[in-house]
N, C-alpha and C. Protein backbone atom coordinates (compact mmCIF):
# COMPACT_ATOMS: atom_id res chain seq x y z
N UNK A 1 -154.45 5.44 105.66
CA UNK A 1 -154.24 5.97 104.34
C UNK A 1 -152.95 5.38 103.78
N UNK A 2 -152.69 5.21 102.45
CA UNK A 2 -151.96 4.69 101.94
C UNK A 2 -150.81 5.16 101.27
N UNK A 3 -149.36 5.21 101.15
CA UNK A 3 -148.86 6.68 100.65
C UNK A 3 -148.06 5.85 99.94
N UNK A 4 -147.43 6.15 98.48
CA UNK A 4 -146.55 5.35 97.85
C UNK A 4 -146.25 6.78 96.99
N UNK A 5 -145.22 6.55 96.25
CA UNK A 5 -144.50 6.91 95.17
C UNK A 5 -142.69 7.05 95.46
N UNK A 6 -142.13 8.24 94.29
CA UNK A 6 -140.74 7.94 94.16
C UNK A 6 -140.10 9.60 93.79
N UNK A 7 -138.68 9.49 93.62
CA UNK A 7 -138.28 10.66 93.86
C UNK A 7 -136.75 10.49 93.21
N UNK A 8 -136.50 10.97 92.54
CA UNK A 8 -134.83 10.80 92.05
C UNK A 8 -133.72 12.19 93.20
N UNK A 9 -133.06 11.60 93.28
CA UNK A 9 -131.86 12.36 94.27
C UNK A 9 -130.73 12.63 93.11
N UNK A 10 -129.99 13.64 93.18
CA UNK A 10 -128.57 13.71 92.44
C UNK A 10 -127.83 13.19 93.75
N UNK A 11 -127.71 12.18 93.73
CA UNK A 11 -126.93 11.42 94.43
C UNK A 11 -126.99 9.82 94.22
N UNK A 12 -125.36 9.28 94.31
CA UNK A 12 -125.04 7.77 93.71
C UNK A 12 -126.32 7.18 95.28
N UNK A 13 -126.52 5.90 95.01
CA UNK A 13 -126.73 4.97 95.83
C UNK A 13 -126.55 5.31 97.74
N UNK A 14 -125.01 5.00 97.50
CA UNK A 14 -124.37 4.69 98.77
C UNK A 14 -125.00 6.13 99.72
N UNK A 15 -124.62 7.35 98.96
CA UNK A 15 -124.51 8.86 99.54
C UNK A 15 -125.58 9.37 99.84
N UNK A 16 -127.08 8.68 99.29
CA UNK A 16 -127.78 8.87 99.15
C UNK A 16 -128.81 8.12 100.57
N UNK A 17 -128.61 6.83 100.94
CA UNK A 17 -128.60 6.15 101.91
C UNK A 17 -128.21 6.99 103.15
N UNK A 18 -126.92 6.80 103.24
CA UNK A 18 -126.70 7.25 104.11
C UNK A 18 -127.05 8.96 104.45
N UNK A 19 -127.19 9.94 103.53
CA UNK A 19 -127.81 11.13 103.96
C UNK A 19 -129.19 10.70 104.20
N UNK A 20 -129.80 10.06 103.84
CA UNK A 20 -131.45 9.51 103.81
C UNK A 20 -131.70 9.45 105.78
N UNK A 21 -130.20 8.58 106.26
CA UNK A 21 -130.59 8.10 107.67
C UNK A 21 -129.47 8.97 108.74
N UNK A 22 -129.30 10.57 107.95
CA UNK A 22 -128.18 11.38 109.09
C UNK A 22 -129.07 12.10 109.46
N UNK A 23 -129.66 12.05 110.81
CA UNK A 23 -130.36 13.30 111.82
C UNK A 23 -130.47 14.60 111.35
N UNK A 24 -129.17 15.01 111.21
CA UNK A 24 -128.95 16.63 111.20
C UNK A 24 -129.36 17.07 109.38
N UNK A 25 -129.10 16.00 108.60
CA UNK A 25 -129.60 15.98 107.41
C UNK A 25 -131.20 16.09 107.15
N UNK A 26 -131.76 15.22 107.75
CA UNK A 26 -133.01 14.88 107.79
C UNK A 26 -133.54 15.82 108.60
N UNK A 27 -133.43 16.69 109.55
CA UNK A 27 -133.69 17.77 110.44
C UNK A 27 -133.97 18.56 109.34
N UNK A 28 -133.09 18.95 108.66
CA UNK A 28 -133.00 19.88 108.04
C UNK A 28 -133.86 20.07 106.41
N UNK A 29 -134.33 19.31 106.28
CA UNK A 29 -135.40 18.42 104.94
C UNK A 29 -136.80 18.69 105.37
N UNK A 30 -136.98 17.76 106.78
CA UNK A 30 -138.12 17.25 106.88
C UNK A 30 -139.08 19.10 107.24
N UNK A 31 -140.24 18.93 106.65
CA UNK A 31 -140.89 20.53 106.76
C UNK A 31 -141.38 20.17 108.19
N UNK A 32 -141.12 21.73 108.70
CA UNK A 32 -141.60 21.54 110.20
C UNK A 32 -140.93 20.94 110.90
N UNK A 33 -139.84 20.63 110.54
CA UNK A 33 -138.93 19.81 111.65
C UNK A 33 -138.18 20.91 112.80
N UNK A 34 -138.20 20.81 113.88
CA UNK A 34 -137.80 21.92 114.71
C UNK A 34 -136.70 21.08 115.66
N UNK A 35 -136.81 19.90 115.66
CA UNK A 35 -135.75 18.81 116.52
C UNK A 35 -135.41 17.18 115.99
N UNK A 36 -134.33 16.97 115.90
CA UNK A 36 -134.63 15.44 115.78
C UNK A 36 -133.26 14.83 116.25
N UNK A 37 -133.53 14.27 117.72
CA UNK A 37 -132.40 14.05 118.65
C UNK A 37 -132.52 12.70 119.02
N UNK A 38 -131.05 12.25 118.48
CA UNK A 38 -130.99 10.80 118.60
C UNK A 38 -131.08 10.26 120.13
N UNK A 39 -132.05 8.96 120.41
CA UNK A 39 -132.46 8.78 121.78
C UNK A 39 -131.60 7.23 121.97
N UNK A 40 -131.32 6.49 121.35
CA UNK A 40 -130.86 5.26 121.12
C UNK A 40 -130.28 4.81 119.53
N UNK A 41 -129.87 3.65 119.16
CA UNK A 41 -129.55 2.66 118.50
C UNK A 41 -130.92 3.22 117.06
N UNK A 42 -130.60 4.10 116.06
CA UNK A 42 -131.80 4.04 114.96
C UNK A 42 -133.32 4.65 115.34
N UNK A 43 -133.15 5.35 116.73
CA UNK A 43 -133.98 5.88 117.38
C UNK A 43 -134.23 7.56 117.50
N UNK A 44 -134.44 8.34 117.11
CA UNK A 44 -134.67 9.87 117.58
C UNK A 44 -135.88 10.30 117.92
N UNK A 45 -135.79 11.33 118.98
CA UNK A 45 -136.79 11.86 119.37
C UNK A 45 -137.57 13.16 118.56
N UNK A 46 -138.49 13.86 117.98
CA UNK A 46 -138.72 14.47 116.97
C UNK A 46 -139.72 15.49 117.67
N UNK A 47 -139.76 16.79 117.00
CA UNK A 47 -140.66 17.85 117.32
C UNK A 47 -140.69 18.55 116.25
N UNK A 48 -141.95 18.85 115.63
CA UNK A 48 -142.46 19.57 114.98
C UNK A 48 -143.26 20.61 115.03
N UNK A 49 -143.34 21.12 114.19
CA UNK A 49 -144.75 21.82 113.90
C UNK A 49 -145.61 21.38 112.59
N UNK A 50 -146.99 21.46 112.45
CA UNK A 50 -147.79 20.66 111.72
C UNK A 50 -148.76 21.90 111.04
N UNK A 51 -149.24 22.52 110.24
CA UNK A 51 -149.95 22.99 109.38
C UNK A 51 -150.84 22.20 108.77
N UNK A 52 -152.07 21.96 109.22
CA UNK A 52 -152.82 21.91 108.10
C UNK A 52 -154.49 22.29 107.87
N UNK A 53 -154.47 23.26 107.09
CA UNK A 53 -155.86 24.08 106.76
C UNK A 53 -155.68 24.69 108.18
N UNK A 54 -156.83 25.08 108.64
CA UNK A 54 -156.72 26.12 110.01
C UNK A 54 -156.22 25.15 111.45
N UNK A 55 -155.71 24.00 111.05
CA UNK A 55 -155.41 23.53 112.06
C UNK A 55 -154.28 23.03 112.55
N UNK A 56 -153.61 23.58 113.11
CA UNK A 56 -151.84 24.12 113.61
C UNK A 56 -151.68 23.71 114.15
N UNK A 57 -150.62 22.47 115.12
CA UNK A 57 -150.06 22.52 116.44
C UNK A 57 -148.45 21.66 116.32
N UNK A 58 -148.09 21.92 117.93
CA UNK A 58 -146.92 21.17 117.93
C UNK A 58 -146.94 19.29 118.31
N UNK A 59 -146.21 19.26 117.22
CA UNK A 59 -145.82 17.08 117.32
C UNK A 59 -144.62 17.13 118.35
N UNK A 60 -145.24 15.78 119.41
CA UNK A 60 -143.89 15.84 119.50
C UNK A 60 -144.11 14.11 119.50
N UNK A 61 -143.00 13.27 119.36
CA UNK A 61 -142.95 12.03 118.84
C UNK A 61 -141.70 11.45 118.55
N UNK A 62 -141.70 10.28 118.14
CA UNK A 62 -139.98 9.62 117.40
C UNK A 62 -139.91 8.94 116.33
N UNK A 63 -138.91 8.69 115.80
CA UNK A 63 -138.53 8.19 114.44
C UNK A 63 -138.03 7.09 114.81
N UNK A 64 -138.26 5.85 113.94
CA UNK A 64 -136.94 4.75 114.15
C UNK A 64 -137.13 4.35 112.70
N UNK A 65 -135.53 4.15 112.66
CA UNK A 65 -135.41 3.08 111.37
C UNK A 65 -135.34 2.05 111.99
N UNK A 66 -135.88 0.89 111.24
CA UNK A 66 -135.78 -0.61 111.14
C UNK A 66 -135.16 -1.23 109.65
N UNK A 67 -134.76 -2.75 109.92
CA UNK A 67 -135.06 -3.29 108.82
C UNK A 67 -133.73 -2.42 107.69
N UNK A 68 -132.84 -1.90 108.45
CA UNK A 68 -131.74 -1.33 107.64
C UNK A 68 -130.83 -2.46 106.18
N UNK A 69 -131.04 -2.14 105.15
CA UNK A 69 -130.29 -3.28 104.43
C UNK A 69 -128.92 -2.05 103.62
N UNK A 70 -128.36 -1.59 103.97
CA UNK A 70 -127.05 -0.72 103.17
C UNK A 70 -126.85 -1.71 102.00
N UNK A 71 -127.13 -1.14 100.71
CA UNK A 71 -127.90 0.42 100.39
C UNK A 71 -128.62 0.41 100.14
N UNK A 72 -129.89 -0.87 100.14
CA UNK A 72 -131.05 -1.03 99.13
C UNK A 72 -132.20 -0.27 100.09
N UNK A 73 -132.21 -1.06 101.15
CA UNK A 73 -133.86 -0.41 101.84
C UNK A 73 -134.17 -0.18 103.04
N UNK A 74 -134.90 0.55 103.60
CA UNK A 74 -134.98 0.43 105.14
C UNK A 74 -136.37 0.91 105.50
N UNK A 75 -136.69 0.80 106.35
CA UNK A 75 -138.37 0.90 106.95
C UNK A 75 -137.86 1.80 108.36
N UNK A 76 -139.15 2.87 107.77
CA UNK A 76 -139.39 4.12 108.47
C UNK A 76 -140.50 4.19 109.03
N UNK A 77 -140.36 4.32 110.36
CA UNK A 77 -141.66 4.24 111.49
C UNK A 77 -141.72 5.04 112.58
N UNK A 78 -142.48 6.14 112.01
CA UNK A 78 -142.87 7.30 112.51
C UNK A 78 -144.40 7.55 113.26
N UNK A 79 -143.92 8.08 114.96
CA UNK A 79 -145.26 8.31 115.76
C UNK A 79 -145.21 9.87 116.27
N UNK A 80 -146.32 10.23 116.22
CA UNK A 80 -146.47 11.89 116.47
C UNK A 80 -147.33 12.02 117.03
N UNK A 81 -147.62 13.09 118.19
CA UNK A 81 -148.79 13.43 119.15
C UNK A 81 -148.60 15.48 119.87
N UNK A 82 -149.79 15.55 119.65
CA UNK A 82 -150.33 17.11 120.24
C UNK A 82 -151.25 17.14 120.50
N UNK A 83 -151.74 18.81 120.89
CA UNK A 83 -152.85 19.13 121.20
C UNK A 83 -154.02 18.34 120.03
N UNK A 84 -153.53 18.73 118.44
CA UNK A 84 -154.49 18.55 118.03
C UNK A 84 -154.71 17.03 116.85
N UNK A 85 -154.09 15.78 117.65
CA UNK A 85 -154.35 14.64 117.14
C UNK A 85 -152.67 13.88 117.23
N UNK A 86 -152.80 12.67 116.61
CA UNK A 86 -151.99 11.92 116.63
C UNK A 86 -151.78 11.59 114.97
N UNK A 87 -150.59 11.26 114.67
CA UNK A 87 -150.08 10.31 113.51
C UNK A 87 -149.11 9.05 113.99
N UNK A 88 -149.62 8.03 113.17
CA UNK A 88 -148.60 7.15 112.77
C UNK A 88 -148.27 6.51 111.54
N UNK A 89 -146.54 6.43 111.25
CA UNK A 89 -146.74 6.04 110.29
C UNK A 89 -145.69 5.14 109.45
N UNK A 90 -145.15 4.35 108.80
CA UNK A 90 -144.69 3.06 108.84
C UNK A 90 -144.62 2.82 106.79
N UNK A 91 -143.38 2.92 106.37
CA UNK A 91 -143.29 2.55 105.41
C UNK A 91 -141.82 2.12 105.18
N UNK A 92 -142.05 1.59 104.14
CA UNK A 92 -140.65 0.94 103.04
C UNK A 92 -139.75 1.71 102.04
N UNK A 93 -138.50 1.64 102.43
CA UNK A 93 -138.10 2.93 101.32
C UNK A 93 -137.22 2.03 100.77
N UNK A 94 -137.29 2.11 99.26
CA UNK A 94 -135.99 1.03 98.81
C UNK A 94 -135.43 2.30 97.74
N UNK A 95 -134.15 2.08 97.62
CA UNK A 95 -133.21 2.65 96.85
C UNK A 95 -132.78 2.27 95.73
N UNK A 96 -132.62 2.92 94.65
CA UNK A 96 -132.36 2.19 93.14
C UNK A 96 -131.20 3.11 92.57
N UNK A 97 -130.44 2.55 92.40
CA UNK A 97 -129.21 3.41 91.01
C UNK A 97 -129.72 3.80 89.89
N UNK A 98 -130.07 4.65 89.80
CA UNK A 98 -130.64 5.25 88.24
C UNK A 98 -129.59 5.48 87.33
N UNK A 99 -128.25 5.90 88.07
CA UNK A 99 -127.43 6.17 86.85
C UNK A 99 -126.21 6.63 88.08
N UNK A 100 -125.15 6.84 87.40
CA UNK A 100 -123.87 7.08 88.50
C UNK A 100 -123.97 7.49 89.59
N UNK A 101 -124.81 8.84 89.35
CA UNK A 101 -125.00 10.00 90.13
C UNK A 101 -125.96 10.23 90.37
N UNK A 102 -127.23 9.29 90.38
CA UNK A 102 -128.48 9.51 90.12
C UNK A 102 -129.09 8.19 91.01
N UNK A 103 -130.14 8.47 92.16
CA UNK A 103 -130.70 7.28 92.79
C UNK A 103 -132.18 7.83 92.64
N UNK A 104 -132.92 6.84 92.12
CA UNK A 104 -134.50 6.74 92.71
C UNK A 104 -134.89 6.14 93.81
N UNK A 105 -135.60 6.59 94.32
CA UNK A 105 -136.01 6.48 95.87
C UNK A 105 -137.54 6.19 95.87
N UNK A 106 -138.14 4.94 96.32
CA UNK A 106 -139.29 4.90 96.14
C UNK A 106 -139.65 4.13 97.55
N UNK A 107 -140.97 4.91 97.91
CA UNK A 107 -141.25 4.49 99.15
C UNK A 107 -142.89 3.96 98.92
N UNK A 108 -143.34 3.34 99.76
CA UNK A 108 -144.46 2.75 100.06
C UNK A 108 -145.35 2.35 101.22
N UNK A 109 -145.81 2.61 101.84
CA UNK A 109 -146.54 2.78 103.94
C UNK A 109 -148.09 3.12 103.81
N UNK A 110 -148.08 2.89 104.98
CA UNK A 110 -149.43 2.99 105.56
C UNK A 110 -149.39 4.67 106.81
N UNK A 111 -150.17 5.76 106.65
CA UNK A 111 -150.32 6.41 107.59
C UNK A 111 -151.52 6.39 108.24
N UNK A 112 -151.65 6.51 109.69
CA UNK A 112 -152.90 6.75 110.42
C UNK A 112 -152.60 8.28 110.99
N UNK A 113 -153.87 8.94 111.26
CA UNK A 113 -153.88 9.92 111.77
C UNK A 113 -155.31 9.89 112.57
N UNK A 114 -155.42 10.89 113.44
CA UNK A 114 -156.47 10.83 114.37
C UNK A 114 -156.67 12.16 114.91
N UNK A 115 -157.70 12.46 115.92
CA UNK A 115 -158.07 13.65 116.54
C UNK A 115 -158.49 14.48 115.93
N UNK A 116 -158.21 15.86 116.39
CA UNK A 116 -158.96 16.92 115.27
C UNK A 116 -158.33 17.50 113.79
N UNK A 117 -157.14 16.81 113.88
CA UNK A 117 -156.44 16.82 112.92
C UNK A 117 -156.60 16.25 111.38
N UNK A 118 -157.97 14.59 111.87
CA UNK A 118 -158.36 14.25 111.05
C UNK A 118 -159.56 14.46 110.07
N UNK A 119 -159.92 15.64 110.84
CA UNK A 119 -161.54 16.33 110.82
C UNK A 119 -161.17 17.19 109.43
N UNK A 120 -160.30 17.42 109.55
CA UNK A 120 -159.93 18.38 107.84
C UNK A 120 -160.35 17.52 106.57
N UNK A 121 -160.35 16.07 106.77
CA UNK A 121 -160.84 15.56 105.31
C UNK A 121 -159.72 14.72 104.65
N UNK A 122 -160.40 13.43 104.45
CA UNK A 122 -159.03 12.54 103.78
C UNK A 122 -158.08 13.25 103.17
N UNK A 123 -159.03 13.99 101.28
CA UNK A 123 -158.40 14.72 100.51
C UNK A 123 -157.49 15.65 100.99
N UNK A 124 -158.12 16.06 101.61
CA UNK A 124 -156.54 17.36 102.47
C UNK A 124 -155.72 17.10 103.16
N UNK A 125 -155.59 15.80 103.91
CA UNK A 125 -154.62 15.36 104.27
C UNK A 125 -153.70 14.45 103.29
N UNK A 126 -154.24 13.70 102.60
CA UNK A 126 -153.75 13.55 101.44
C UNK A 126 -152.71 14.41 100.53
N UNK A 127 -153.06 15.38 100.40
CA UNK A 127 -152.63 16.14 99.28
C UNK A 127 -151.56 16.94 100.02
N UNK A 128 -151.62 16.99 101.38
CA UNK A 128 -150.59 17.81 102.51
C UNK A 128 -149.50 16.72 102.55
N UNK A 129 -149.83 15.63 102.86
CA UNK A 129 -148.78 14.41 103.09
C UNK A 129 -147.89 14.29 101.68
N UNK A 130 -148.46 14.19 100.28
CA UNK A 130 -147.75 14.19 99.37
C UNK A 130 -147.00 15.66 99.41
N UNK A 131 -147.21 17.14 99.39
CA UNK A 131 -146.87 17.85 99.43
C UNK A 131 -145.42 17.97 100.22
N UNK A 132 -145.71 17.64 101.48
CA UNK A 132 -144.63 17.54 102.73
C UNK A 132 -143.20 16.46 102.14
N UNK A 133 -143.77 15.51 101.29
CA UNK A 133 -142.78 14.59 100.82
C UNK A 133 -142.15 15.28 99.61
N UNK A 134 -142.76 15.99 98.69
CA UNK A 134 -142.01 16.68 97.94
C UNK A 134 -141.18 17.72 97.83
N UNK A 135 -141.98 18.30 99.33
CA UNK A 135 -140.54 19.53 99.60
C UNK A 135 -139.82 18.75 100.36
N UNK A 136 -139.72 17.85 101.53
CA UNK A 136 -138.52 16.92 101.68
C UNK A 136 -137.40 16.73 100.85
N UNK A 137 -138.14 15.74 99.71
CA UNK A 137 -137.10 15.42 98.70
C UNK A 137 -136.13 16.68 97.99
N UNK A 138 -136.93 17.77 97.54
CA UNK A 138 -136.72 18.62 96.89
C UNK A 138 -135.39 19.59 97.42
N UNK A 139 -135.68 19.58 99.09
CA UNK A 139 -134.70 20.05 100.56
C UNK A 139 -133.44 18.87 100.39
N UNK A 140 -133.93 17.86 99.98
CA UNK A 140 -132.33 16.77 100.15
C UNK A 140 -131.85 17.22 98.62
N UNK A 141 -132.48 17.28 97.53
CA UNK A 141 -132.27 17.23 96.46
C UNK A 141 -130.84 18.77 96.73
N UNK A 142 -131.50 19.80 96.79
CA UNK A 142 -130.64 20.92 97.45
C UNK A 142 -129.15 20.82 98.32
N UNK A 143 -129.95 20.20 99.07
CA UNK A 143 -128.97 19.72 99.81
C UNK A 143 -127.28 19.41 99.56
N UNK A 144 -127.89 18.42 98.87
CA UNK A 144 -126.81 17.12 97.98
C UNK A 144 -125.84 18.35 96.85
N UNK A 145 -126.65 19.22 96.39
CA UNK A 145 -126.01 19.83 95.72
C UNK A 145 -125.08 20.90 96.14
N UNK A 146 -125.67 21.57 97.38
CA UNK A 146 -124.50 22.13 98.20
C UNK A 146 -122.98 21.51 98.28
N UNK A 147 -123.20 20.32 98.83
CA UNK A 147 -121.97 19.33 98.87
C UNK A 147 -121.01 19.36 97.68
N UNK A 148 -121.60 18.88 96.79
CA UNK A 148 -120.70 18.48 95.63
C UNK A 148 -120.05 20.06 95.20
């Protein structure tokens, strides 16, 4: 499946980057995130929990960034596994200055998913995956504003 779109942050460029790739930041964003413990060099280990339609379980899996360019872009490649299926998933996030204080964030990837997880139906996984990215953003968006 194919996942693209974009997201404005109240946050410049630089601040925005770098909260994009801090663990304890991103722990705290990503829905269902219950762990995300750095294992190496751009590497963490990740545990979740997963919702979707009647079908619930725990991920457990890792994150790596690749392909780091400070501040423009970096590639996010994400693998997950449970009782009830597997994900993987692999995209491009590039960063744009919208305005001082203001970055658009636009990403673009490929996800696979599998097992019984995939039995729910493109559309619903679809519409869960965009969902999950908008309360993300919405959690950093928050976030950022705590700070300032």
């Amino acid at each position: 499946m194919k996942i693209s779109g974009a997201h404005k942050l109240p946050l410049g460029r630089d601040r925005a980057f770098r909260a994009m790739q801090d663990p304890a930041v991103l722990a705290q964003c990503m829905p269902g995130c219950e762990s995300l413990d750095r294992t190496g060099e751009d590497e963490y280990a990740m545990r979740m929990k997963m919702a979707l339609a009647a079908v619930t379980g725990q991920f457990q899996g890792k994150v790596r960034i690749a392909d780091s360019a400070f501040p423009e872009s970096f590639r996010l490649i994400v693998e997950g596994s449970g009782k009830v299926g597997f994900m993987k998933g692999d995209g491009l996030v590039r960063l744009t200055e919208a305005a001082p204080d203001s970055t658009e964030v636009a990403f673009d990837g490929d996800v696979h998913v599998g097992g019984t997880i995939a039995s729910v139906g493109q559309r619903l996984i679809d519409g869960t995956a965009k969902l999950m990215i908008k309360r993300f953003f919405d959690k950093l968006a928050a976030k950022a504003a705590e700070v300032e």
